[in-house]
Each structure stands twice: as structure tokens, then as C-alpha cells.
Protein backbone atom coordinates (compact mmCIF):
# COMPACT_ATOMS: atom_id res chain seq x y z
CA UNK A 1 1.22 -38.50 0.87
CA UNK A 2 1.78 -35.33 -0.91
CA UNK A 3 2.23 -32.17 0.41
CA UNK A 4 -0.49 -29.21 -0.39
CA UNK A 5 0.92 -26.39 -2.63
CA UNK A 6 1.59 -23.06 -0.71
CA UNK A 7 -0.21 -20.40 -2.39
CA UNK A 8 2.02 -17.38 -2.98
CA UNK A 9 1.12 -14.53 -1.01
CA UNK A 10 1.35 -10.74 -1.83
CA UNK A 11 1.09 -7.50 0.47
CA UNK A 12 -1.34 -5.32 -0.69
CA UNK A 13 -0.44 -1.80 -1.00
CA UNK A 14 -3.62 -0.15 0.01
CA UNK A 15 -4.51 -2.37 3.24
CA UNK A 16 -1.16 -3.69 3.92
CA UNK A 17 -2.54 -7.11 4.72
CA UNK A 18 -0.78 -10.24 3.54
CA UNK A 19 -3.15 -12.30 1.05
CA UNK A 20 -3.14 -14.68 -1.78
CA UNK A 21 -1.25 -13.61 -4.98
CA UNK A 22 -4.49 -14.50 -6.79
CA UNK A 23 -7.01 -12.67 -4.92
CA UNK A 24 -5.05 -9.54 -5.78
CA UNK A 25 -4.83 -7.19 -9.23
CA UNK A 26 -1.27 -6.61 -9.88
CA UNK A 27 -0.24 -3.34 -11.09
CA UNK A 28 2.67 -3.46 -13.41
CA UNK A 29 5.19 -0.60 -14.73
CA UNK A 30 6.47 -1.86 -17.62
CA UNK A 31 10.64 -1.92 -18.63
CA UNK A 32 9.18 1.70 -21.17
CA UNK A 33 7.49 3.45 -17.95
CA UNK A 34 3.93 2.69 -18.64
CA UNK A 35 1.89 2.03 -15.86
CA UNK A 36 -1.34 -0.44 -16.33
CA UNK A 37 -3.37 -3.24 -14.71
CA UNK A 38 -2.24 -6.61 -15.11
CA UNK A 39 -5.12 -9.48 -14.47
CA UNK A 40 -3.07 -12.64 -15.41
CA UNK A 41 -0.11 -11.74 -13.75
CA UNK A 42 1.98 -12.41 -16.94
CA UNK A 43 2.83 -8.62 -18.29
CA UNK A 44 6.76 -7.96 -18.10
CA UNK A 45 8.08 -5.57 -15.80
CA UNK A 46 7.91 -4.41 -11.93
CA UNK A 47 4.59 -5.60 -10.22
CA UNK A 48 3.01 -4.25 -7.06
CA UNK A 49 -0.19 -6.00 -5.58
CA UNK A 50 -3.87 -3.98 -4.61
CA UNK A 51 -7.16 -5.45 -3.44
CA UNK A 52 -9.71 -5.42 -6.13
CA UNK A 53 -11.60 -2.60 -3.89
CA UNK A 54 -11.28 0.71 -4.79
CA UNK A 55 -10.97 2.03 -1.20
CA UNK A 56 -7.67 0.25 -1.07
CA UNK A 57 -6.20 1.71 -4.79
CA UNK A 58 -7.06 4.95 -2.72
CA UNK A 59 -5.41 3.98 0.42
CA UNK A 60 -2.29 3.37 -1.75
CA UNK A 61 -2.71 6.69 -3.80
CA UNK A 62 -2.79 8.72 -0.74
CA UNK A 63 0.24 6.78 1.10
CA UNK A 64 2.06 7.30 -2.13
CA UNK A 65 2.96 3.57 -2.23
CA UNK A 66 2.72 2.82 -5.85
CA UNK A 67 5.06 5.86 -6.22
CA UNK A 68 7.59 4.23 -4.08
CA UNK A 69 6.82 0.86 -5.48
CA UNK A 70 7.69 1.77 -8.87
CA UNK A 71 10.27 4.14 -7.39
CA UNK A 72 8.96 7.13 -10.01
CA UNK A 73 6.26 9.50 -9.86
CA UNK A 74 2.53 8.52 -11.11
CA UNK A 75 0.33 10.88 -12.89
CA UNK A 76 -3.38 11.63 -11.13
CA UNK A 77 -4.31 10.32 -15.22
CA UNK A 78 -2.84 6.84 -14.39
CA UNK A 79 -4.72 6.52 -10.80
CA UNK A 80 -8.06 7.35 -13.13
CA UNK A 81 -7.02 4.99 -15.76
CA UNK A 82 -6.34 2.14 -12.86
CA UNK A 83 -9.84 3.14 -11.13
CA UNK A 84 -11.27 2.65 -14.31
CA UNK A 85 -9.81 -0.62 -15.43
CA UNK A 86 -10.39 -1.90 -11.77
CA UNK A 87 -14.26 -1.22 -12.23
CA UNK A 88 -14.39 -2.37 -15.53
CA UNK A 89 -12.11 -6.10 -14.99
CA UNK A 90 -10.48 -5.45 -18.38
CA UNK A 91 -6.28 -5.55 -19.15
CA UNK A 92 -5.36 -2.20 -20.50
């Protein structure tokens, strides 16, 4: 009999609860600095994990989490940009 698959799980940065890698929207800085929304998980560069809600994207803005996630300082532009692609469901 075969195993089930574990599903990866991912700590969101807003809630800071542990949850499946694809319930999650990972935010990705990129290896040039940019800072976007990644929904298929396939964009290159440093990821960091946030509830599709936008109660926990501000959780993490005010905790400053993304900033030390990406280890660099964000932009109040970029938060707008994230809100904004998190309402809409589109990859920026």
C-alpha cells in the first residue's frame, strides 16, 4: 500500500499559522530586487508565504515581516501593488 503524499507546508507571515504551501500566495523578490506576487509558485528568487486575506498582508506589513523576509526595505508602493494583485488574482 502506498503511502499518501505530505503536502508541503508554509508559515504565513501575516497569521503565523502553519498551512498548506498551496493555500497560500507566495510573494517573491526576485535575484534584480523586484518585489511581486507569485500564484504558481514557479517565479525565481526568495519566496515568503501570506494568506490570500488582506488582513493578514496587513498583519505582515505592520510586523515588518516581508522586510525581514526579504532582508531589504519595501516601499508603501509595493504593499499597494501586492493589495492590488491580491484582490485582483492576477501575476504581476
Amino acid at each position: 500500500m502506498q503511502k499518501p503524499r505530505k503536502l508541503p507546508q508554509r508559515q504565513c507571515l501575516g497569521c503565523r499559522e502553519m498551512k498548506n504551501k498551496k493555500d497560500l500566495i507566495r510573494a517573491v523578490r526576485s535575484p534584480e530586487g523586484e518585489i511581486s506576487l507569485d500564484f504558481k509558485g514557479k517565479k525565481p528568487g526568495r519566496g515568503a508565504y501570506v494568506c490570500p486575506d488582506p488582513a493578514c498582508l496587513a498583519k505582515a506589513r505592520k510586523s515588518r515581516a516581508l522586510e525581514r523576509a526579504f532582508g531589504s526595505a519595501i516601499p508603501p508602493e509595493v504593499y499597494s501593488l501586492l493589495e492590488e494583485q491580491m484582490r485582483d488574482g492576477s501575476d504581476g
